[in-house]
C-alpha atoms as a PDB file:
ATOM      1  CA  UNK A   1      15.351 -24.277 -54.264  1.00  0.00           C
ATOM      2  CA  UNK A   2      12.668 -26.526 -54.402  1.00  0.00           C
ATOM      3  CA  UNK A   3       9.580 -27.228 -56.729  1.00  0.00           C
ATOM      4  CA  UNK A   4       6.494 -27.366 -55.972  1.00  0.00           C
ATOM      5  CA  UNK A   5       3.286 -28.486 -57.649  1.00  0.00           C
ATOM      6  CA  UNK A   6      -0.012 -26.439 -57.209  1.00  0.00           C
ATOM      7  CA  UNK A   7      -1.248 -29.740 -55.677  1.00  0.00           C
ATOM      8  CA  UNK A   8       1.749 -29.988 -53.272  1.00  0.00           C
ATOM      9  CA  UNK A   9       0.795 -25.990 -52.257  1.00  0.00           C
ATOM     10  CA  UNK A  10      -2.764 -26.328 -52.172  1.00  0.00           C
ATOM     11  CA  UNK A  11      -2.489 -29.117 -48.866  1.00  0.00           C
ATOM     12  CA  UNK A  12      -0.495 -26.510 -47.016  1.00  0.00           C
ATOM     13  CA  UNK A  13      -3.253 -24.753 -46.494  1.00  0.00           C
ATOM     14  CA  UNK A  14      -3.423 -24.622 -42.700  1.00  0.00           C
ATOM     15  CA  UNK A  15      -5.739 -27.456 -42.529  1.00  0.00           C
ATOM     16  CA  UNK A  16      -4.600 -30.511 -44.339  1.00  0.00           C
ATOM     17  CA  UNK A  17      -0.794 -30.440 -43.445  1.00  0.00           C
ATOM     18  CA  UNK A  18       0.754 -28.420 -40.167  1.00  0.00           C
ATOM     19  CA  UNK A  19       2.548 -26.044 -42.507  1.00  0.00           C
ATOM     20  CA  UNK A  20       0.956 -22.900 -43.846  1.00  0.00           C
ATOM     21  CA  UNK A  21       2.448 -21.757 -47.252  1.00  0.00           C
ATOM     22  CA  UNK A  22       1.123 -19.052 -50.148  1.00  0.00           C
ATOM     23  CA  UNK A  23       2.759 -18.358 -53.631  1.00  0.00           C
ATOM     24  CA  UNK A  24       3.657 -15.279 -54.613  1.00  0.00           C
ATOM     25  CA  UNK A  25       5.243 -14.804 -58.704  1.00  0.00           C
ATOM     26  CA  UNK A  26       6.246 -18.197 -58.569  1.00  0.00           C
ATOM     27  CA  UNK A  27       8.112 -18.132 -55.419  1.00  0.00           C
ATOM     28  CA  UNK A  28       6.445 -20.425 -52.571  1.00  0.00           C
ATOM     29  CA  UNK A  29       6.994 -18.869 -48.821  1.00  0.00           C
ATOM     30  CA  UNK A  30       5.963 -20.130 -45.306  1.00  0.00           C
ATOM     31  CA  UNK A  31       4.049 -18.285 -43.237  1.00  0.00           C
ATOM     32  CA  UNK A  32       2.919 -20.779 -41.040  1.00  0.00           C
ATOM     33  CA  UNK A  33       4.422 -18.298 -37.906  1.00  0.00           C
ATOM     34  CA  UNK A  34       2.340 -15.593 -38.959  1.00  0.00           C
ATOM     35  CA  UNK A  35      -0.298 -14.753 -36.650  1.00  0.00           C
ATOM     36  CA  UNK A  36      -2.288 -13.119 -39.182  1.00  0.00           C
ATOM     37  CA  UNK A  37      -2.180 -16.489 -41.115  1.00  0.00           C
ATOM     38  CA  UNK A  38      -3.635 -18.653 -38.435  1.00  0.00           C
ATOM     39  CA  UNK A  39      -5.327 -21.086 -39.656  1.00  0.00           C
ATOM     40  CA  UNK A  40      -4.218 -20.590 -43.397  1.00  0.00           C
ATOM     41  CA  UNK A  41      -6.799 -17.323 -43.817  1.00  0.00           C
ATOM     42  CA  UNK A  42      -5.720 -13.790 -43.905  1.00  0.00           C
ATOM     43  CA  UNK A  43      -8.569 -11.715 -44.399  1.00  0.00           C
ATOM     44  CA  UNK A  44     -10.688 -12.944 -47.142  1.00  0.00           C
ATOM     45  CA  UNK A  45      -7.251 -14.716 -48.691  1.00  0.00           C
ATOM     46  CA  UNK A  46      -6.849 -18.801 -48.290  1.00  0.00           C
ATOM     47  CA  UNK A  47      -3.314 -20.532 -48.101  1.00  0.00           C
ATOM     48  CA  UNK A  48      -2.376 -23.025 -50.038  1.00  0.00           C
ATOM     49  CA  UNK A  49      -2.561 -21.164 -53.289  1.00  0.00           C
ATOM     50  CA  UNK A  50      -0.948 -18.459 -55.951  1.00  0.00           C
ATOM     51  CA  UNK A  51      -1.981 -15.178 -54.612  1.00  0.00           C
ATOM     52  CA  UNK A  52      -0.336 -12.852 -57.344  1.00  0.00           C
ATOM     53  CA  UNK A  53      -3.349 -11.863 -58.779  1.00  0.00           C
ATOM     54  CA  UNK A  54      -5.104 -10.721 -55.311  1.00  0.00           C
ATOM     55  CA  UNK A  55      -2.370  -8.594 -54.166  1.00  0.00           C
ATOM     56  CA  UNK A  56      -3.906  -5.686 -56.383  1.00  0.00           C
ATOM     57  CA  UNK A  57      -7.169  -6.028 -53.211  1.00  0.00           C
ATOM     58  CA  UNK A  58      -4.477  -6.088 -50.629  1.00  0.00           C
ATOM     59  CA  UNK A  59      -3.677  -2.896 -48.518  1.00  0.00           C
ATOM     60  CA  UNK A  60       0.233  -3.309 -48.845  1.00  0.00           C
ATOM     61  CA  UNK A  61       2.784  -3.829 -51.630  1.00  0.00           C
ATOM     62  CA  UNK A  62       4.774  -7.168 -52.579  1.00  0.00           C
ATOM     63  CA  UNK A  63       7.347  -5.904 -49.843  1.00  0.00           C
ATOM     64  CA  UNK A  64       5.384  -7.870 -47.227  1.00  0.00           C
ATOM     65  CA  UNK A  65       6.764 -11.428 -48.174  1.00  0.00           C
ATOM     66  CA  UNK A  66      10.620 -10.243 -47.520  1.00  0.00           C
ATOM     67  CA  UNK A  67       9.234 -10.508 -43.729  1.00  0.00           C
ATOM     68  CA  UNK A  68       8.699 -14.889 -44.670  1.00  0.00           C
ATOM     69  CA  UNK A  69      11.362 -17.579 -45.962  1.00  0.00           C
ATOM     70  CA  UNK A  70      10.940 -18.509 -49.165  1.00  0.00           C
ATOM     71  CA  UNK A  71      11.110 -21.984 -49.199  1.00  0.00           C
ATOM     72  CA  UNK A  72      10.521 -23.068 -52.808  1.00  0.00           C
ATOM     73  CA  UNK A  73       9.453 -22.248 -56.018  1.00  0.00           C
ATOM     74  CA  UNK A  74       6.067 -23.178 -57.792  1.00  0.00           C
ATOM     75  CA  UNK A  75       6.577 -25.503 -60.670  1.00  0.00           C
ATOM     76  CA  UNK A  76       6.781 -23.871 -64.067  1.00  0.00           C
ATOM     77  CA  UNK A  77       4.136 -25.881 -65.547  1.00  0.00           C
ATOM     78  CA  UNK A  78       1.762 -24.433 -62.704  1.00  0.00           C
ATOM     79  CA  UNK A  79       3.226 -21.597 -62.958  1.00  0.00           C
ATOM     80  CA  UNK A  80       2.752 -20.885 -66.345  1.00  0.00           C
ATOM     81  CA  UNK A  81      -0.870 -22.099 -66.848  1.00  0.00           C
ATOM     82  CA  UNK A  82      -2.046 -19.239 -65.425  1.00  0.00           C
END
């Protein structure tokens, strides 16, 4: 799988590049098809970034990213600086 940098995530952010991705526990997915990600904002949440710590806010569980590919992983280094 992949790596990405937080950089490389943050311009997929439904405005700067076509592609809409999010990070979840290291693991980058696309949900660029998701209508409830047009635009790269869901709610109050931005693509283009680690949203781990904001699923606590969120109204579902972790469950909802089997329904997108996971295309990639976050680089350890961003990873880990959190």
């Amino acid at each position: 799988m992949n790596r990405y940098t937080r950089q490389q995530l943050a311009l997929r952010n439904g405005q700067d590049k076509p592609e809409i991705w999010v990070a979840f526990k290291g693991v980058i997915y696309d949900v660029t098809q998701s209508k409830l990600w047009k635009n790269g904002k869901h709610y109050e949440h931005w693509a283009g970034q680690d949203l781990t710590a904001e699923l606590g806010e969120a109204p579902h569980t972790e469950k909802v990213f089997e329904k997108f590919e996971a295309i990639g992983q976050l680089h350890p280094d961003d990873f880990n600086s959190r």
